[in-house]
C-alpha atoms as a PDB file:
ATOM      1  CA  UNK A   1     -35.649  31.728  36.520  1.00  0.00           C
ATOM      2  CA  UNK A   2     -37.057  29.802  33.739  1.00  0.00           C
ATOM      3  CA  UNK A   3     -37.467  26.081  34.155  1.00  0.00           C
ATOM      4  CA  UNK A   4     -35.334  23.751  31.897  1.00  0.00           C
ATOM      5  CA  UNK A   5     -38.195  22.272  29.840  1.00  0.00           C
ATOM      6  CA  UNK A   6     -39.025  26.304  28.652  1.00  0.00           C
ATOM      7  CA  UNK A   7     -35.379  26.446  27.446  1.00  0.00           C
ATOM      8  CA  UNK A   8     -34.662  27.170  24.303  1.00  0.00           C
ATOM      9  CA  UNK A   9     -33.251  23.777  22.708  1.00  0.00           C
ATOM     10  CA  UNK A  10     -31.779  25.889  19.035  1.00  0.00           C
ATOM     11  CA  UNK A  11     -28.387  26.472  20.112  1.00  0.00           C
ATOM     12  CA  UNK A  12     -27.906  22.592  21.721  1.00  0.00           C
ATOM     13  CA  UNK A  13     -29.192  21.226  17.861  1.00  0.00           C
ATOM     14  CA  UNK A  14     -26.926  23.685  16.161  1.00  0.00           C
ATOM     15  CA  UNK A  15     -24.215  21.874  18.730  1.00  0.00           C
ATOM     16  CA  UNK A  16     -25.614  18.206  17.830  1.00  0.00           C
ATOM     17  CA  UNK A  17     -25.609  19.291  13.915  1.00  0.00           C
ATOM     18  CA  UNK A  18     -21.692  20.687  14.399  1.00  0.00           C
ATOM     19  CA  UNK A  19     -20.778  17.462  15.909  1.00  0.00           C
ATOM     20  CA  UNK A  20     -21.858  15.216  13.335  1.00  0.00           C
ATOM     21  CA  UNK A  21     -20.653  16.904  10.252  1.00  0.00           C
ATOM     22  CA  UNK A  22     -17.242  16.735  12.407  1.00  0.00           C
ATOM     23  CA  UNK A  23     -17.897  13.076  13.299  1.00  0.00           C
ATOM     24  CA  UNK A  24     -18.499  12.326   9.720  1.00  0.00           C
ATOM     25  CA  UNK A  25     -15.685  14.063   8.406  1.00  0.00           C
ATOM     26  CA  UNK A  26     -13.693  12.297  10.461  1.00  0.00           C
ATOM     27  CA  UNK A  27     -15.127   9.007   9.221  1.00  0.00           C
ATOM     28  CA  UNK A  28     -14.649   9.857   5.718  1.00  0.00           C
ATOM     29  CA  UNK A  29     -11.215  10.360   6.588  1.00  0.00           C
ATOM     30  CA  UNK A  30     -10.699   7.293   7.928  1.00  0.00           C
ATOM     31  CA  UNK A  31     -12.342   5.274   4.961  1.00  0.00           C
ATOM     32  CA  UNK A  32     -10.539   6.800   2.659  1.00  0.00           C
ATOM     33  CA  UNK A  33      -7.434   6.233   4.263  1.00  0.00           C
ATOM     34  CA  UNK A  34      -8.638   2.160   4.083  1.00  0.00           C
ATOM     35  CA  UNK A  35      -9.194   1.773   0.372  1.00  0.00           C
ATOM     36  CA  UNK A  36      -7.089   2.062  -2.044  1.00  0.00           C
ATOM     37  CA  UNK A  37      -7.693   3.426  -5.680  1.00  0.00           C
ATOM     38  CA  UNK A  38      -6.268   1.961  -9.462  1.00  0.00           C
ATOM     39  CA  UNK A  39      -2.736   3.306  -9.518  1.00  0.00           C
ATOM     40  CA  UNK A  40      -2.636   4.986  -5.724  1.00  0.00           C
ATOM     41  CA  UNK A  41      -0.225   3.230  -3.301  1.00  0.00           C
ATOM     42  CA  UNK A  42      -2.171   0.884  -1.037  1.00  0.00           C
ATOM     43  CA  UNK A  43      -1.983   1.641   2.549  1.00  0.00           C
ATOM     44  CA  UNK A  44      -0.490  -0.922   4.333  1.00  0.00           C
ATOM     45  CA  UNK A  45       2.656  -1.175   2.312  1.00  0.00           C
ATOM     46  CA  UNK A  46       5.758   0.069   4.165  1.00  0.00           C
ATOM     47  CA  UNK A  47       7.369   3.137   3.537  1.00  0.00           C
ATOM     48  CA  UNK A  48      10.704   1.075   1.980  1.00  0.00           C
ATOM     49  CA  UNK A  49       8.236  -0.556  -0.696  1.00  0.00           C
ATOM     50  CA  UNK A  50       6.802   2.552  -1.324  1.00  0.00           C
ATOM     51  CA  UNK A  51       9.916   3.817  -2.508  1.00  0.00           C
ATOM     52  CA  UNK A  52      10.742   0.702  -4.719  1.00  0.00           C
ATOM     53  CA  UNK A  53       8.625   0.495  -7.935  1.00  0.00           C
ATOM     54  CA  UNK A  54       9.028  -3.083  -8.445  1.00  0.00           C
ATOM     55  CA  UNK A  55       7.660  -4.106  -4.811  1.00  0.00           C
ATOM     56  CA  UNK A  56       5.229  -1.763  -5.569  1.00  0.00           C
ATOM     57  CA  UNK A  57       4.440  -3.339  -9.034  1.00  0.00           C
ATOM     58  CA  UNK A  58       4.601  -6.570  -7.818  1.00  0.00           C
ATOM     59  CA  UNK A  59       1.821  -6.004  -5.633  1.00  0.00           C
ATOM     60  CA  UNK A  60      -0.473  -4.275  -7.933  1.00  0.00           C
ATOM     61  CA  UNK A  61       0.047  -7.405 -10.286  1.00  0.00           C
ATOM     62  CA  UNK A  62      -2.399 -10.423  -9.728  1.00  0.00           C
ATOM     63  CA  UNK A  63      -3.650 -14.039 -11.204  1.00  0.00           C
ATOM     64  CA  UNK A  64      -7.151 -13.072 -11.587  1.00  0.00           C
ATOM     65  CA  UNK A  65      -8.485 -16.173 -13.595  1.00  0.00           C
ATOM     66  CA  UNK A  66      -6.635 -19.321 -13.618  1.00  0.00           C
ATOM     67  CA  UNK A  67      -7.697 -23.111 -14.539  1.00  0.00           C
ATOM     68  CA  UNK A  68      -5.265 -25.919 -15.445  1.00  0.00           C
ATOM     69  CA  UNK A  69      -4.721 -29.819 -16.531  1.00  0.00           C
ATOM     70  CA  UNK A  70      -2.766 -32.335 -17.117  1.00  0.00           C
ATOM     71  CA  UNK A  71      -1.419 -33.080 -20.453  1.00  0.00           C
ATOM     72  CA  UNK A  72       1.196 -35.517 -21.485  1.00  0.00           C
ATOM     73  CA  UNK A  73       0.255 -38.654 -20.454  1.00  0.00           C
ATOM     74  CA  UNK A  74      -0.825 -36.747 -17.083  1.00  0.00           C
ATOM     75  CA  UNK A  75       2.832 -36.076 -16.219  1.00  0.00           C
ATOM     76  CA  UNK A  76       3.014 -32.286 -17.862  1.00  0.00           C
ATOM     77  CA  UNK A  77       0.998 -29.110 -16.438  1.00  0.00           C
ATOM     78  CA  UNK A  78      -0.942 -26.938 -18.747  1.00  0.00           C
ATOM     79  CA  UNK A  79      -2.429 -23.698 -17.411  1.00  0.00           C
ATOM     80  CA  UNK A  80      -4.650 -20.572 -18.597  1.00  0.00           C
ATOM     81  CA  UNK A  81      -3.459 -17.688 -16.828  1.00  0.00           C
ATOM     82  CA  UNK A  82      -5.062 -14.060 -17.009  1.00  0.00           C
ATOM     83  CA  UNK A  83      -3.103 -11.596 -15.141  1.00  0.00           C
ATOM     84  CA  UNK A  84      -4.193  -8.099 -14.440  1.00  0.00           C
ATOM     85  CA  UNK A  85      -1.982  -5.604 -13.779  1.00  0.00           C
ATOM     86  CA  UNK A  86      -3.271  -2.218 -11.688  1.00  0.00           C
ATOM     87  CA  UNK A  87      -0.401  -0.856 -11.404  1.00  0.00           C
ATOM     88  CA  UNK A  88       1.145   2.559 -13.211  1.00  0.00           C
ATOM     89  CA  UNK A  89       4.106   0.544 -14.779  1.00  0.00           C
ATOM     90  CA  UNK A  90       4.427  -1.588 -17.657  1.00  0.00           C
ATOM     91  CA  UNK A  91       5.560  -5.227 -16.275  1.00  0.00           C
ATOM     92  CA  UNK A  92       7.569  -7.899 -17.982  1.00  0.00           C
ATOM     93  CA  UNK A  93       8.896 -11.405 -17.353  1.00  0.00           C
ATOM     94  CA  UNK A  94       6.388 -12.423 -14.713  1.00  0.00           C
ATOM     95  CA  UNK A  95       7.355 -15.683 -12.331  1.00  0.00           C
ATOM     96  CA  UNK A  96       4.741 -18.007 -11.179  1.00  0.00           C
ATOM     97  CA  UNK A  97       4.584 -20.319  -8.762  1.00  0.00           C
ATOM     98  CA  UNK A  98       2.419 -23.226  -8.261  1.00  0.00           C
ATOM     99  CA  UNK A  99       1.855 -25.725  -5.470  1.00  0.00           C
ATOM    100  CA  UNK A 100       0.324 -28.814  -5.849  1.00  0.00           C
ATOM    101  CA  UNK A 101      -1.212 -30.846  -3.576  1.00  0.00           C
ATOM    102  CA  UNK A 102      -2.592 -34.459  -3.710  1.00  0.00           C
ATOM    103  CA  UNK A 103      -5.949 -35.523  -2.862  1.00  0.00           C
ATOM    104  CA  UNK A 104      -5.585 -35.804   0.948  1.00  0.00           C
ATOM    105  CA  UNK A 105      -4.257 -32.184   0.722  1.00  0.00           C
ATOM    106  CA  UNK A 106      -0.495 -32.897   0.897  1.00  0.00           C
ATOM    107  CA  UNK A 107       1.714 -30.455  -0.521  1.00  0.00           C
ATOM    108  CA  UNK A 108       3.661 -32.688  -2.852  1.00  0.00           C
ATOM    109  CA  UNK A 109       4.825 -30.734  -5.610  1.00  0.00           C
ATOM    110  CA  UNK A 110       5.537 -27.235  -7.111  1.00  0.00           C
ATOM    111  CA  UNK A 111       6.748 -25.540 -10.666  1.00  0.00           C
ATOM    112  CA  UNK A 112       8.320 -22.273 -10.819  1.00  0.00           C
ATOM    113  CA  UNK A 113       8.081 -20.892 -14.895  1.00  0.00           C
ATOM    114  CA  UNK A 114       8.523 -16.972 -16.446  1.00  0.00           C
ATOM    115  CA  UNK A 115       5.893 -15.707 -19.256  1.00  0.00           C
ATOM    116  CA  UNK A 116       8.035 -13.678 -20.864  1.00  0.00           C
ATOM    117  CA  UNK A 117       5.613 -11.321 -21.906  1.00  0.00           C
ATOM    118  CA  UNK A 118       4.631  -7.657 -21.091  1.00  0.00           C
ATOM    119  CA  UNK A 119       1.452  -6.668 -19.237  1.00  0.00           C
ATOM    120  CA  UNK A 120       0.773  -3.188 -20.019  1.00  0.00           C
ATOM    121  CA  UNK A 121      -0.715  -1.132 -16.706  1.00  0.00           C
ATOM    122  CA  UNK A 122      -4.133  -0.807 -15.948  1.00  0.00           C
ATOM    123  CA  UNK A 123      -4.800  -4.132 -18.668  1.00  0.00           C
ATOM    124  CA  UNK A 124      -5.361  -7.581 -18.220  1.00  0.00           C
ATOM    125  CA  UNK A 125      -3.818 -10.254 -20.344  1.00  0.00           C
ATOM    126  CA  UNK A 126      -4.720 -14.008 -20.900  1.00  0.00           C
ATOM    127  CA  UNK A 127      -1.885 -16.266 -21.797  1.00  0.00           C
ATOM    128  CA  UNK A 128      -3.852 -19.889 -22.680  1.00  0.00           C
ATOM    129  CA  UNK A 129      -2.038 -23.292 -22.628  1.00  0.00           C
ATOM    130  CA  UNK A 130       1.706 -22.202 -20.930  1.00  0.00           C
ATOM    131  CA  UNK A 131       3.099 -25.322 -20.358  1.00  0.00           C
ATOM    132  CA  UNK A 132       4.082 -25.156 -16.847  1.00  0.00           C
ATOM    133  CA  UNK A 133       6.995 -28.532 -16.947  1.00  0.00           C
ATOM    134  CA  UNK A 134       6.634 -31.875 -14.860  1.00  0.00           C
ATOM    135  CA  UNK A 135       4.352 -32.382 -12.313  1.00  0.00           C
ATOM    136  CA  UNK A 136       3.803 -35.261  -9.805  1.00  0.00           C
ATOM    137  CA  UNK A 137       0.919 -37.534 -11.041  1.00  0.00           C
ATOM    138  CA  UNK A 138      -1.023 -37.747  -8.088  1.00  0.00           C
ATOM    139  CA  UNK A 139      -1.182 -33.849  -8.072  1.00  0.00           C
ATOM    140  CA  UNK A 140      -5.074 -32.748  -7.799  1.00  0.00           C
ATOM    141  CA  UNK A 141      -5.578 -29.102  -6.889  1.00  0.00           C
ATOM    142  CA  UNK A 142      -3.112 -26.928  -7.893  1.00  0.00           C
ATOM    143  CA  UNK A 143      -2.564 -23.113  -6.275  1.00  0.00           C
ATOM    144  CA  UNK A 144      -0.800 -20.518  -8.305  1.00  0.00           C
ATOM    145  CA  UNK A 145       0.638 -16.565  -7.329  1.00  0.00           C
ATOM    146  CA  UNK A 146       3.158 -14.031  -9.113  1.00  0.00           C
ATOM    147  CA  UNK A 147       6.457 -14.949  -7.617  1.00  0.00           C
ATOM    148  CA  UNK A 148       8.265 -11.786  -9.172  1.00  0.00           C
ATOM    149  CA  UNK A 149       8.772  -9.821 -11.842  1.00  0.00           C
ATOM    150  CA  UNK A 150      10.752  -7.012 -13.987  1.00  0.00           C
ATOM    151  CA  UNK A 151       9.425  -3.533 -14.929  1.00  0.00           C
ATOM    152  CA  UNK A 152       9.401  -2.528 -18.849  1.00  0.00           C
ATOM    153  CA  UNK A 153      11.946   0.173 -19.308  1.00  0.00           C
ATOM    154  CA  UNK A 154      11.089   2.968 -21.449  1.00  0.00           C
ATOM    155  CA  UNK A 155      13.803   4.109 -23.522  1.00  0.00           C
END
């Protein structure tokens, strides 16, 4: 009987060569299944938002620049917004929220105001000094997001 160390060692790397390719299938799998593509449904959205395009769109829409200051005798808010829009739908009408906060970090204010624009998919658009109403004078840092929206219906 041959000893183990004259054994021949092919068919145990064939084996080891099998079980990685499955391994990194499997891992590829998995990855995949974590990111998320332009205009694919992200993965951790629930199967009830999957099958309603505006909580879909709402979520694909984002505030991806934003600066702000205070005009009016420091009692008015003017922003620059640029919001990008990855979704597959045209959207419309877009609410935003901001919250202010005074310099100790106190929440002490917020403004609620709709561009009533369209952002077409897959596009970004800047909208430059929207006048965002009132806000408390001791407001310094500001924090904005997409509140809601309305999807552009093609006739």
């Amino acid at each position: 009987m041959a000893s183990p160390a004259n054994r021949s060692s092919s068919g145990g790397i064939f084996g080891k060569l099998i079980a990685l390719a499955i391994v990194l299938v499997l891992v590829r799998s998995c990855y995949n299944g974590f990111t998320s593509k332009p205009g694919t449904t992200p993965a951790n959205i629930t199967p009830a938002e999957q099958l309603d395009p505006k909580a879909v769109a709402l979520r694909a829409t984002s505030i991806s620049k934003f600066n702000w200051y205070k005009d009016g005798f420091g009692s008015v808010m003017t922003a620059t917004f640029t919001i990008k829009n990855d979704g597959d739908k045209d959207v419309k009408d877009i609410e935003i929220k901001c919250v202010h906060s005074a310099p100790s970090g106190t929440v002490i204010d917020s403004n609620n105001r709709t561009i009533y624009e369209i952002v077409p998919a897959h596009k970004s658009r800047t909208f430059r000094n929207f006048n965002m109403g009132f806000i408390n004078s001791q407001a310094s840092s500001s924090s904005c997001g997409i509140e809601d929206l309305a999807l552009v219906q093609k006739p």
